[in-house]
PDB file of N, CA and C in Angstrom:
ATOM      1  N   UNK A   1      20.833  65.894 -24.299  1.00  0.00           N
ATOM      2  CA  UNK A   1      21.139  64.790 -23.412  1.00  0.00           C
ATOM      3  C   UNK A   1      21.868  63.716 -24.215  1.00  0.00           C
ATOM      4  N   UNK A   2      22.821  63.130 -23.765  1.00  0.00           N
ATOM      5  CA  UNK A   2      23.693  62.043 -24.108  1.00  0.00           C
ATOM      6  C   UNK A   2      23.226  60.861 -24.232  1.00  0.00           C
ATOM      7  N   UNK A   3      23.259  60.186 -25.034  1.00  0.00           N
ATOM      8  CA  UNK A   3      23.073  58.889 -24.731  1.00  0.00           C
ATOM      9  C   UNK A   3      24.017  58.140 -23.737  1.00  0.00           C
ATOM     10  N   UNK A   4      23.497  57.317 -22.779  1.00  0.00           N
ATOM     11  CA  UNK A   4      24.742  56.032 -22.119  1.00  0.00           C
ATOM     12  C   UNK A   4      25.028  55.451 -22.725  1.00  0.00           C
ATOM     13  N   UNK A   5      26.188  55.243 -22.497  1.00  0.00           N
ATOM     14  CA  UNK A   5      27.219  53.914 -23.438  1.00  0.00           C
ATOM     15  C   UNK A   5      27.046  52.757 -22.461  1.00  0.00           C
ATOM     16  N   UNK A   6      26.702  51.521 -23.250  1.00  0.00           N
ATOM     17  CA  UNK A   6      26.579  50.221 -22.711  1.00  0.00           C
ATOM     18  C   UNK A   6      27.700  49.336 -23.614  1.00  0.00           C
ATOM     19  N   UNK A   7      28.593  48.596 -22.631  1.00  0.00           N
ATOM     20  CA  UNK A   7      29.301  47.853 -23.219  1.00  0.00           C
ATOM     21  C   UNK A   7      29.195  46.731 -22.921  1.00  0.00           C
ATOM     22  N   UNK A   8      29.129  45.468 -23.814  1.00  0.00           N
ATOM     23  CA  UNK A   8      29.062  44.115 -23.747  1.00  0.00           C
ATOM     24  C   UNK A   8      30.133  43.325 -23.688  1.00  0.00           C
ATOM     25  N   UNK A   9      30.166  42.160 -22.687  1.00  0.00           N
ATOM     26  CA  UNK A   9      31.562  41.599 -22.778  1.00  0.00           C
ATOM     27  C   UNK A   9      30.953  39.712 -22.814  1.00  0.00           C
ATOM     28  N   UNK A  10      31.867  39.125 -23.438  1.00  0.00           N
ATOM     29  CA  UNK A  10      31.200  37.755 -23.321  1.00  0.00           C
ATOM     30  C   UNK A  10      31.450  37.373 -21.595  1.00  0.00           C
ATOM     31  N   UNK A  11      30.315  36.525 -20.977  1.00  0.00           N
ATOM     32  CA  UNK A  11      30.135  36.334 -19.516  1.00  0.00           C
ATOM     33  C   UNK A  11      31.118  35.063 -18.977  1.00  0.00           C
ATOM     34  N   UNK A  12      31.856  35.586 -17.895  1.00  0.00           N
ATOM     35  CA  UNK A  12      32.605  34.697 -17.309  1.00  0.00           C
ATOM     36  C   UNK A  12      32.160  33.218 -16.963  1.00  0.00           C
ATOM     37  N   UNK A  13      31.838  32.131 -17.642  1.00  0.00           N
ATOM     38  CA  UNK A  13      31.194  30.931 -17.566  1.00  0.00           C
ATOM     39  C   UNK A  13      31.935  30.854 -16.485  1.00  0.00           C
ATOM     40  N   UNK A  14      33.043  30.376 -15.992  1.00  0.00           N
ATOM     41  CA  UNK A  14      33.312  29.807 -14.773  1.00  0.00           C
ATOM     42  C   UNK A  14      32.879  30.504 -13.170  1.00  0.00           C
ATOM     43  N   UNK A  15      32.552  31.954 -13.247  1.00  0.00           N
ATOM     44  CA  UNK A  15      31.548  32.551 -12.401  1.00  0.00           C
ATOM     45  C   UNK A  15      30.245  32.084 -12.498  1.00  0.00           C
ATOM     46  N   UNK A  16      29.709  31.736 -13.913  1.00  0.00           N
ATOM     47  CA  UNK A  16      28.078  31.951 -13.671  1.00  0.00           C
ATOM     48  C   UNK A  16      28.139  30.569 -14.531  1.00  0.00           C
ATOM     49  N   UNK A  17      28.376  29.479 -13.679  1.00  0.00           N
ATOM     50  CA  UNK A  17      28.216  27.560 -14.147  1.00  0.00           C
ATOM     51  C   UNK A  17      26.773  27.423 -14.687  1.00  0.00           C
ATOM     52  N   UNK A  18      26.213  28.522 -14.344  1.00  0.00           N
ATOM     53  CA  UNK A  18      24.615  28.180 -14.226  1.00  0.00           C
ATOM     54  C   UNK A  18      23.948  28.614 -16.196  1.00  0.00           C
ATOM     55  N   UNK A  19      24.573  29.770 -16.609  1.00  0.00           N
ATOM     56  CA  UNK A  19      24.657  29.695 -17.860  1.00  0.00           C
ATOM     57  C   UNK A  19      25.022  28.871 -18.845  1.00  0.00           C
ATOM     58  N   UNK A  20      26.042  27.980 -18.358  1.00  0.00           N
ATOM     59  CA  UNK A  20      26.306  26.870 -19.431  1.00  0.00           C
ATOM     60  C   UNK A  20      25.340  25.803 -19.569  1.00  0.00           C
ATOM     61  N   UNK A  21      24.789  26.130 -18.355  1.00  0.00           N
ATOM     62  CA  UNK A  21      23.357  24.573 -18.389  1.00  0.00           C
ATOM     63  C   UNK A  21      22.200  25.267 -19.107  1.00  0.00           C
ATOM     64  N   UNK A  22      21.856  26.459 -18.929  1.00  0.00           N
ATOM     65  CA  UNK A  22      20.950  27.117 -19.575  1.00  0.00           C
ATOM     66  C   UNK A  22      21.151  27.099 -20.886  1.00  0.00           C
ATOM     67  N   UNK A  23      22.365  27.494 -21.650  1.00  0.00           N
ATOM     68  CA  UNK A  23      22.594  27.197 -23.188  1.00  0.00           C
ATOM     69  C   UNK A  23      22.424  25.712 -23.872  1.00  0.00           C
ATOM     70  N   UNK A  24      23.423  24.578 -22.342  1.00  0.00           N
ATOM     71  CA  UNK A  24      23.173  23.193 -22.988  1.00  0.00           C
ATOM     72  C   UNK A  24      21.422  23.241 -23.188  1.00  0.00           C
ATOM     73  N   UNK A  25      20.697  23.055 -22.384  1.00  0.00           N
ATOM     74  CA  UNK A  25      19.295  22.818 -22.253  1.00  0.00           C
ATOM     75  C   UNK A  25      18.731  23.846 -23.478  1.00  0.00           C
ATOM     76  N   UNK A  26      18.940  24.996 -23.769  1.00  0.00           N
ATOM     77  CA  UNK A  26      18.278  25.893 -24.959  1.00  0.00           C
ATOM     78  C   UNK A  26      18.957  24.878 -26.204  1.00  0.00           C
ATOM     79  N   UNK A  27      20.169  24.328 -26.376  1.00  0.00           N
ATOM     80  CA  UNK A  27      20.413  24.022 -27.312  1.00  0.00           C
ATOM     81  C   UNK A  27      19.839  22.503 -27.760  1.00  0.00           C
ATOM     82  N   UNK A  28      19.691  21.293 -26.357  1.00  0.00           N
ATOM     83  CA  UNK A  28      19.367  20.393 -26.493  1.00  0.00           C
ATOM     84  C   UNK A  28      17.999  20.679 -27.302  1.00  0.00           C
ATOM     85  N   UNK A  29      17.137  21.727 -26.629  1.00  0.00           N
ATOM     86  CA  UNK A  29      15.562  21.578 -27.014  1.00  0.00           C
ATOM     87  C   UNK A  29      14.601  20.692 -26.260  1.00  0.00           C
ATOM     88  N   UNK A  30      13.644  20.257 -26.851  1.00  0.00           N
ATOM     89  CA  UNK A  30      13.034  19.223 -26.316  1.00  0.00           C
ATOM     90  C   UNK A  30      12.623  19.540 -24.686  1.00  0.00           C
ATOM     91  N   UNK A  31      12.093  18.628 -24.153  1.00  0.00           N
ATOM     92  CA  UNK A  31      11.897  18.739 -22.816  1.00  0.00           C
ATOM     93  C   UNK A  31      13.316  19.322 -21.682  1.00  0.00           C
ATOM     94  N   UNK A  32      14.347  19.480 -21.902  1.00  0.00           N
ATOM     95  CA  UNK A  32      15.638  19.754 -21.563  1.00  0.00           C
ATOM     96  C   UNK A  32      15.429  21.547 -21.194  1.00  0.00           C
ATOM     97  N   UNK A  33      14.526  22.141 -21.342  1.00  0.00           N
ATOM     98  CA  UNK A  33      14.510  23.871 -21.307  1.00  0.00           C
ATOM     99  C   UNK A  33      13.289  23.615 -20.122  1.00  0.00           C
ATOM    100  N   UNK A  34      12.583  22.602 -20.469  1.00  0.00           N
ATOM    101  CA  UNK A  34      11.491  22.609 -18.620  1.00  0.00           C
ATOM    102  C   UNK A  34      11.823  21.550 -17.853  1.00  0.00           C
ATOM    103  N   UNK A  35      13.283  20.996 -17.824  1.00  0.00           N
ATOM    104  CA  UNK A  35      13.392  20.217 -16.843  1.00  0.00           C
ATOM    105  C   UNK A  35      14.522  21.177 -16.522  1.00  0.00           C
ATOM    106  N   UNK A  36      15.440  21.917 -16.732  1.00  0.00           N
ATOM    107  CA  UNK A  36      16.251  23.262 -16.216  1.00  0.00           C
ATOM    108  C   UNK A  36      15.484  24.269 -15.360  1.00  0.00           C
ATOM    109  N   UNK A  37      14.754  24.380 -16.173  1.00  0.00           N
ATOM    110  CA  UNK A  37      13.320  25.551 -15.496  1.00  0.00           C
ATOM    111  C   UNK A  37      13.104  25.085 -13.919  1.00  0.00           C
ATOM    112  N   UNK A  38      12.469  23.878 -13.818  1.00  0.00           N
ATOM    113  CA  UNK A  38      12.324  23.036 -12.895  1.00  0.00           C
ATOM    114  C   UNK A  38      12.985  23.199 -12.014  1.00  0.00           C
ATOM    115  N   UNK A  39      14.170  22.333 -12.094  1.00  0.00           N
ATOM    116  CA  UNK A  39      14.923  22.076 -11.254  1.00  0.00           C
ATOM    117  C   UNK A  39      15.704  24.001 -10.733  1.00  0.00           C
ATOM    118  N   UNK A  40      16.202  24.440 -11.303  1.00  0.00           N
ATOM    119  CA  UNK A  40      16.638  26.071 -10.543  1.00  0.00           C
ATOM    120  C   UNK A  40      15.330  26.276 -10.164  1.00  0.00           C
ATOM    121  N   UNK A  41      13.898  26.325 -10.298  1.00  0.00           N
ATOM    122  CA  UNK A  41      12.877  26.903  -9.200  1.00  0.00           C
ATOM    123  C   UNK A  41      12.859  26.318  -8.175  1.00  0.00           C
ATOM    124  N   UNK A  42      13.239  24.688  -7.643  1.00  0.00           N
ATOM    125  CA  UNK A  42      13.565  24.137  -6.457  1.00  0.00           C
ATOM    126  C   UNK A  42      14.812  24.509  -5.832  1.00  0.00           C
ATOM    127  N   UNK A  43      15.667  24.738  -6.216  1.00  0.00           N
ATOM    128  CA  UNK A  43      17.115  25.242  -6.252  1.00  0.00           C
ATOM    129  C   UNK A  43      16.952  26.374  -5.402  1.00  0.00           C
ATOM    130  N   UNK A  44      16.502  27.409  -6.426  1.00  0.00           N
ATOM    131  CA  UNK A  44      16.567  28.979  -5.546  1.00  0.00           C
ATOM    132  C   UNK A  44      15.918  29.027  -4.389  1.00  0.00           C
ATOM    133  N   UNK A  45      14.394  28.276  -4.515  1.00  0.00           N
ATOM    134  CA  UNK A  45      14.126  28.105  -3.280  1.00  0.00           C
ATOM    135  C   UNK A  45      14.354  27.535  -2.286  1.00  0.00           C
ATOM    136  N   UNK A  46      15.009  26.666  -2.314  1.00  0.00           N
ATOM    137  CA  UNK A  46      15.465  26.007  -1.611  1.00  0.00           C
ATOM    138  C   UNK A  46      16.806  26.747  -0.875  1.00  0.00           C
ATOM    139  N   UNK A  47      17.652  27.889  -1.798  1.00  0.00           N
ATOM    140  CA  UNK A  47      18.346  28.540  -1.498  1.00  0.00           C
ATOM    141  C   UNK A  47      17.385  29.947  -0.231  1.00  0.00           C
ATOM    142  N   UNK A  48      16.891  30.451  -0.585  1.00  0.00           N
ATOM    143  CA  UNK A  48      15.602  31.216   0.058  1.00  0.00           C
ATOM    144  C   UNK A  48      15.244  31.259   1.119  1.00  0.00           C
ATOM    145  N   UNK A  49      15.257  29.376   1.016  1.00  0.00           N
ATOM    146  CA  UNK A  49      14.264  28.912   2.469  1.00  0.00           C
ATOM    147  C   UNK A  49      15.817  28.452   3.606  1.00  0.00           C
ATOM    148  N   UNK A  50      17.254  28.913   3.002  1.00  0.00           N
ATOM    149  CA  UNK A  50      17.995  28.600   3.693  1.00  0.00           C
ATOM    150  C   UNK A  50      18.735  27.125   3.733  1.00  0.00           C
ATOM    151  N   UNK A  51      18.147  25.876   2.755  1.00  0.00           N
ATOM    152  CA  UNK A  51      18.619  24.512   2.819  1.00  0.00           C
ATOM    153  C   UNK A  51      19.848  24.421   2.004  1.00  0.00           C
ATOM    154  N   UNK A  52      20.167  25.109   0.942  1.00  0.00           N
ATOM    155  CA  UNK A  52      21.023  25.266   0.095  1.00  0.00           C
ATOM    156  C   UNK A  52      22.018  26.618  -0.315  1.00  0.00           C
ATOM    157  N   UNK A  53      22.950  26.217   0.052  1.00  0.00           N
ATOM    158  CA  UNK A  53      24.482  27.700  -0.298  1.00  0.00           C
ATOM    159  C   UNK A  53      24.032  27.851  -1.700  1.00  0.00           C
ATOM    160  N   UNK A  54      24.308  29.243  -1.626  1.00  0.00           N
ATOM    161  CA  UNK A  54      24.162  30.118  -3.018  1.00  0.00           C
ATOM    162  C   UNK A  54      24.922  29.575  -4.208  1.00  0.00           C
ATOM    163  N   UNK A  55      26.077  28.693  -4.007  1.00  0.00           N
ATOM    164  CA  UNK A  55      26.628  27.895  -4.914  1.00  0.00           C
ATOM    165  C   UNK A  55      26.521  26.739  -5.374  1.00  0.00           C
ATOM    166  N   UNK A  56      25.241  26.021  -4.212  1.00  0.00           N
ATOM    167  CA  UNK A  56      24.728  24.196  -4.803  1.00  0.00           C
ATOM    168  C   UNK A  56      23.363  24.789  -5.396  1.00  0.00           C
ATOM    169  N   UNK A  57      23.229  25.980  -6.080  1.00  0.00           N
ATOM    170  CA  UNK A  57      22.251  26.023  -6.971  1.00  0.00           C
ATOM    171  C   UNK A  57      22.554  25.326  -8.143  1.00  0.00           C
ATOM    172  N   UNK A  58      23.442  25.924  -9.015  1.00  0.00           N
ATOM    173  CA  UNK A  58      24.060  25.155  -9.785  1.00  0.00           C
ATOM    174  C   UNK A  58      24.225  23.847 -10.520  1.00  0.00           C
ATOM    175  N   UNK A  59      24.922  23.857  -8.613  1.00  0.00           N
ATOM    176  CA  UNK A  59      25.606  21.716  -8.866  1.00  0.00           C
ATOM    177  C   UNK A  59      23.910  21.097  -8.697  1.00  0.00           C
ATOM    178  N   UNK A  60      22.770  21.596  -7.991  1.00  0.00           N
ATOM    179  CA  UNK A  60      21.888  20.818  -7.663  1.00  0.00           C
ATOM    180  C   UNK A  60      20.806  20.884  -9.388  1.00  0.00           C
ATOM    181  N   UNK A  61      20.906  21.872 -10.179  1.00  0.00           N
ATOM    182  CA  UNK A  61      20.497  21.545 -11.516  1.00  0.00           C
ATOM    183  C   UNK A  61      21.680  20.737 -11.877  1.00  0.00           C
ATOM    184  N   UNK A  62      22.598  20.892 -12.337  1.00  0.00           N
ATOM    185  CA  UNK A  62      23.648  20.053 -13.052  1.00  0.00           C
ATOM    186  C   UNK A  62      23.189  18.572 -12.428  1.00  0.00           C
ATOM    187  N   UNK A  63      22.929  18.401 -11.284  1.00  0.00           N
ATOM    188  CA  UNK A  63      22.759  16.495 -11.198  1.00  0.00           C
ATOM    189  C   UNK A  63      21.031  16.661 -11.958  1.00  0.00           C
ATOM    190  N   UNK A  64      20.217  17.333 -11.674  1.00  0.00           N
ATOM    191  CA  UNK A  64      19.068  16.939 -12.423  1.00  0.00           C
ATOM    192  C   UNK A  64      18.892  17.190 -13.767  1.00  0.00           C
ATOM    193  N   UNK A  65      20.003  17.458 -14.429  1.00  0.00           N
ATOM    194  CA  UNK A  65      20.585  17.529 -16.008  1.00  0.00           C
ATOM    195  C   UNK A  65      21.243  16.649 -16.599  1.00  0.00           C
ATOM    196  N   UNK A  66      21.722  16.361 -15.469  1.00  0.00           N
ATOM    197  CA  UNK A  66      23.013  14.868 -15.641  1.00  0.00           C
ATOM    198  C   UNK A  66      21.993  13.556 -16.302  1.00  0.00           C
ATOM    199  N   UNK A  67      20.857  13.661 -14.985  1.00  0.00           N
ATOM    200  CA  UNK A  67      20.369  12.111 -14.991  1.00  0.00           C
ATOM    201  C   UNK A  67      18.852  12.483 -16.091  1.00  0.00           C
ATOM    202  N   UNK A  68      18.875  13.683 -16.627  1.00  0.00           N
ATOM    203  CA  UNK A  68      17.421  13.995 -17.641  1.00  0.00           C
ATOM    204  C   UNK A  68      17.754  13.502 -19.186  1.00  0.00           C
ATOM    205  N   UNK A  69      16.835  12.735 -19.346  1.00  0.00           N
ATOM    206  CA  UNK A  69      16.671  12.521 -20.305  1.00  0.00           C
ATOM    207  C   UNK A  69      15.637  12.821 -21.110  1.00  0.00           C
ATOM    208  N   UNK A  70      16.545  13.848 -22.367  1.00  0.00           N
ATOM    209  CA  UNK A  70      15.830  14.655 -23.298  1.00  0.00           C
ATOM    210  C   UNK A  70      14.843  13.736 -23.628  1.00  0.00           C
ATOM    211  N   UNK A  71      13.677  14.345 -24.610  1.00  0.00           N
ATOM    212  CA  UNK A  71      12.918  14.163 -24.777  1.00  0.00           C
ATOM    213  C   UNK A  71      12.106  14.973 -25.744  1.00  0.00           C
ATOM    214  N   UNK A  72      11.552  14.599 -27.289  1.00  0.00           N
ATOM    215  CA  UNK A  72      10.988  15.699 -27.806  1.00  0.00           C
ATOM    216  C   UNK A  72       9.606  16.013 -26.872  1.00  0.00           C
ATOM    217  N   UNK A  73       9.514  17.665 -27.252  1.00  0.00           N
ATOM    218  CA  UNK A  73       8.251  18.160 -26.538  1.00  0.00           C
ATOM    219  C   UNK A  73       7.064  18.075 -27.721  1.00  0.00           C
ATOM    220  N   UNK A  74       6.284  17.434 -27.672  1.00  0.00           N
ATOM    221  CA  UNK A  74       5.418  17.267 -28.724  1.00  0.00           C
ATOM    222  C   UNK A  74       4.067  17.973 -28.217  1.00  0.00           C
ATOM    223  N   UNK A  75       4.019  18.175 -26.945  1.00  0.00           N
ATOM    224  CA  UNK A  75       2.674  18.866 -26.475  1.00  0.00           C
ATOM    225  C   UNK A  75       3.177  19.122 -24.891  1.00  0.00           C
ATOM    226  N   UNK A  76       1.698  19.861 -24.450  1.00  0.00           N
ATOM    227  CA  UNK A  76       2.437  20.420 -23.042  1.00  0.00           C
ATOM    228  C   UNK A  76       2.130  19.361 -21.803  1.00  0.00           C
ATOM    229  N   UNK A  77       1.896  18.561 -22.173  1.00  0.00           N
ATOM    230  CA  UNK A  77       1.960  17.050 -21.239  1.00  0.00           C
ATOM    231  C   UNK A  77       3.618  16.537 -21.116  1.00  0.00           C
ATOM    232  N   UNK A  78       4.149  16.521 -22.215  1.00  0.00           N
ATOM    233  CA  UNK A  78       5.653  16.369 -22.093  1.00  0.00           C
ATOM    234  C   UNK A  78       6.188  17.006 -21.666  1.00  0.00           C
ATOM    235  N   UNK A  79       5.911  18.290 -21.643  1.00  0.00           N
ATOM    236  CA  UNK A  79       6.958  19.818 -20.739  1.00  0.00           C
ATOM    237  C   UNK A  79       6.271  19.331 -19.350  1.00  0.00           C
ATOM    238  N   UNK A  80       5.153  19.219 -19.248  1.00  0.00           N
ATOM    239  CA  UNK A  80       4.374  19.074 -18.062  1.00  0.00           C
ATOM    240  C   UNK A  80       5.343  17.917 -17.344  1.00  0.00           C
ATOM    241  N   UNK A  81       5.683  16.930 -17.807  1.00  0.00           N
ATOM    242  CA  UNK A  81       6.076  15.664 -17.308  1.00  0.00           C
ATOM    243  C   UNK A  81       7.356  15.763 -16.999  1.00  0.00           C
ATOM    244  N   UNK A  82       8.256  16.321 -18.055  1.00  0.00           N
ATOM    245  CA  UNK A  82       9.493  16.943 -17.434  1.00  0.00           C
ATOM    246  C   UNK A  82       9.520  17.501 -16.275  1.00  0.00           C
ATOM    247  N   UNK A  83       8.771  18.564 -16.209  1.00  0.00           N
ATOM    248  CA  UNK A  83       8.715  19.979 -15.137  1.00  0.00           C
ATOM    249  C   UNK A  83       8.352  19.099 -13.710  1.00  0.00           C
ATOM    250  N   UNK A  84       7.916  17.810 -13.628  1.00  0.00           N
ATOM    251  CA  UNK A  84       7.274  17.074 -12.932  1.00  0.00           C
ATOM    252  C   UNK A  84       8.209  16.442 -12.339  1.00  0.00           C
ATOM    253  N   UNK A  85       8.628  15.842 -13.203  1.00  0.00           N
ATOM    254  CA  UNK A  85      10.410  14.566 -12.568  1.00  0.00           C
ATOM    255  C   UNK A  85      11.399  15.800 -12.124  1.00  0.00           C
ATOM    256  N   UNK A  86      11.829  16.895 -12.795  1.00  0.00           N
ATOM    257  CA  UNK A  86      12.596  17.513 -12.502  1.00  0.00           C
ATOM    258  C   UNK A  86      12.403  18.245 -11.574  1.00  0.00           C
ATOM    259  N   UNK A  87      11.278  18.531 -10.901  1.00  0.00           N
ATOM    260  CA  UNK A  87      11.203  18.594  -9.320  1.00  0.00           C
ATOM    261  C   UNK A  87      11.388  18.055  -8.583  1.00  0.00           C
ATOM    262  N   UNK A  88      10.685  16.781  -8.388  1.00  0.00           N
ATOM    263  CA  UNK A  88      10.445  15.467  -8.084  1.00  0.00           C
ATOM    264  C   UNK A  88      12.270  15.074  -7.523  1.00  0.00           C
ATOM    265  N   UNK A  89      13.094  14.954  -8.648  1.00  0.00           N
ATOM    266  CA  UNK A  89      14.463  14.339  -8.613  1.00  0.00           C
ATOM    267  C   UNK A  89      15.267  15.605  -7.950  1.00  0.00           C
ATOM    268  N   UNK A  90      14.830  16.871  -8.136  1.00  0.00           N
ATOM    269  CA  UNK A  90      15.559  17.933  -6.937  1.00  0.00           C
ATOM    270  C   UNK A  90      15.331  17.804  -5.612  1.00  0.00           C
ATOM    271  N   UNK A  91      14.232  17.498  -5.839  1.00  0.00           N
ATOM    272  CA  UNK A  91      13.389  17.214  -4.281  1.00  0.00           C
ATOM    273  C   UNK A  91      14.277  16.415  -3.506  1.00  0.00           C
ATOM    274  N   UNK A  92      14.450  15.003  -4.177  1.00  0.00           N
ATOM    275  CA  UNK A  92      15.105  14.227  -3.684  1.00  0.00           C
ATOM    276  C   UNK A  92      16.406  14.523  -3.565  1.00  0.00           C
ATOM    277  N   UNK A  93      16.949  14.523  -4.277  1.00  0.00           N
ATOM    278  CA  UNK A  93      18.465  15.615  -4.446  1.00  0.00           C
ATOM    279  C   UNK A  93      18.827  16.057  -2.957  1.00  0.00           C
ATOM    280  N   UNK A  94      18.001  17.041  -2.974  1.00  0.00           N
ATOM    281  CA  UNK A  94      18.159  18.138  -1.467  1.00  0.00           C
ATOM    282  C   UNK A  94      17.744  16.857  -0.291  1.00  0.00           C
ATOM    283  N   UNK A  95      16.358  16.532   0.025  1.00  0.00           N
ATOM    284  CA  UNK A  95      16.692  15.575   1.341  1.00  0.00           C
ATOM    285  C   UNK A  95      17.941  14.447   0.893  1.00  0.00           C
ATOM    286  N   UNK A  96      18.214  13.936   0.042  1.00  0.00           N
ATOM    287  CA  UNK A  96      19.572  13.195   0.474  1.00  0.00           C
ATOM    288  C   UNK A  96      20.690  13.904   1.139  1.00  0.00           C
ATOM    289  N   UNK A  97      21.001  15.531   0.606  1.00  0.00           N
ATOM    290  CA  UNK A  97      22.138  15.985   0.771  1.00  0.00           C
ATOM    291  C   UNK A  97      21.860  16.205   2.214  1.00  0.00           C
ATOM    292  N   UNK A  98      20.446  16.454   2.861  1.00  0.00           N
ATOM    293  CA  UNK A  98      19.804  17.008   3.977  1.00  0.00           C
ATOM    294  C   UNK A  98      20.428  16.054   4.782  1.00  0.00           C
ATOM    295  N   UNK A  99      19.768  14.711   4.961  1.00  0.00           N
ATOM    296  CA  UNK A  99      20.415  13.709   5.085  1.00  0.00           C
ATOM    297  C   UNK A  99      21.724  13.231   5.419  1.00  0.00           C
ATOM    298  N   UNK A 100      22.643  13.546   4.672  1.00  0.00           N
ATOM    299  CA  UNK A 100      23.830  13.510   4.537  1.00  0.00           C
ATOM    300  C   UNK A 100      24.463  14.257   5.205  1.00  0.00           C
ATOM    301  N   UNK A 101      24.482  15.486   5.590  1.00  0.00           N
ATOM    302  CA  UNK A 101      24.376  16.961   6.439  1.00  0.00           C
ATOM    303  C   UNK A 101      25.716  17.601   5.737  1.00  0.00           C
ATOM    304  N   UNK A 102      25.391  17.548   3.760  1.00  0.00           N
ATOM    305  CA  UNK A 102      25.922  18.494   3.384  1.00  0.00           C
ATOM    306  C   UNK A 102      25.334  19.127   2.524  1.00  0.00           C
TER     307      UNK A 102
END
């Protein structure tokens, strides 16, 4: 039996916007990897539950990235507290846009 050949190609960032926030946030460190976390679990669901196009996943982390401010994680009260606002500020995010009726 053969092995499959798997080939790797570097990923089209301008298809997948959502990787570049994932690297900024892995690279920032700090609270910046659970306020990403965060905010795409309100996102998708929110995509899921039908409130949000498959493409304001994205833009709706990118504004709760925009306005986060890093933070070292010194214990899990700080990830905790991140993971907290960065719901919190998606939350809001989505009823404004709701709101807005876009």
């Amino acid at each position: 039996m053969a092995a499959a050949r798997l080939d790797f190609e570097a990923p089209d960032l301008a298809r997948f916007p959502a990787l570049v926030l994932a690297r900024a946030a892995a690279e920032a460190g700090g609270t910046a990897p659970a306020a990403l976390n965060a905010a795409n679990e309100v996102a998708v669901s929110a995509f899921l539950e039908g409130r949000l196009d498959f493409l304001g996943i994205p833009v709706l982390i990118d504004r709760v990235m925009c306005a986060h401010r890093n933070a070292p994680a010194n214990d899990i009260g700080d990830i905790l507290e991140a993971d907290r606002w960065a719901r919190d500020l998606a939350l809001a995010r989505l009823e404004q846009a709701a709101r807005a009726g876009t």
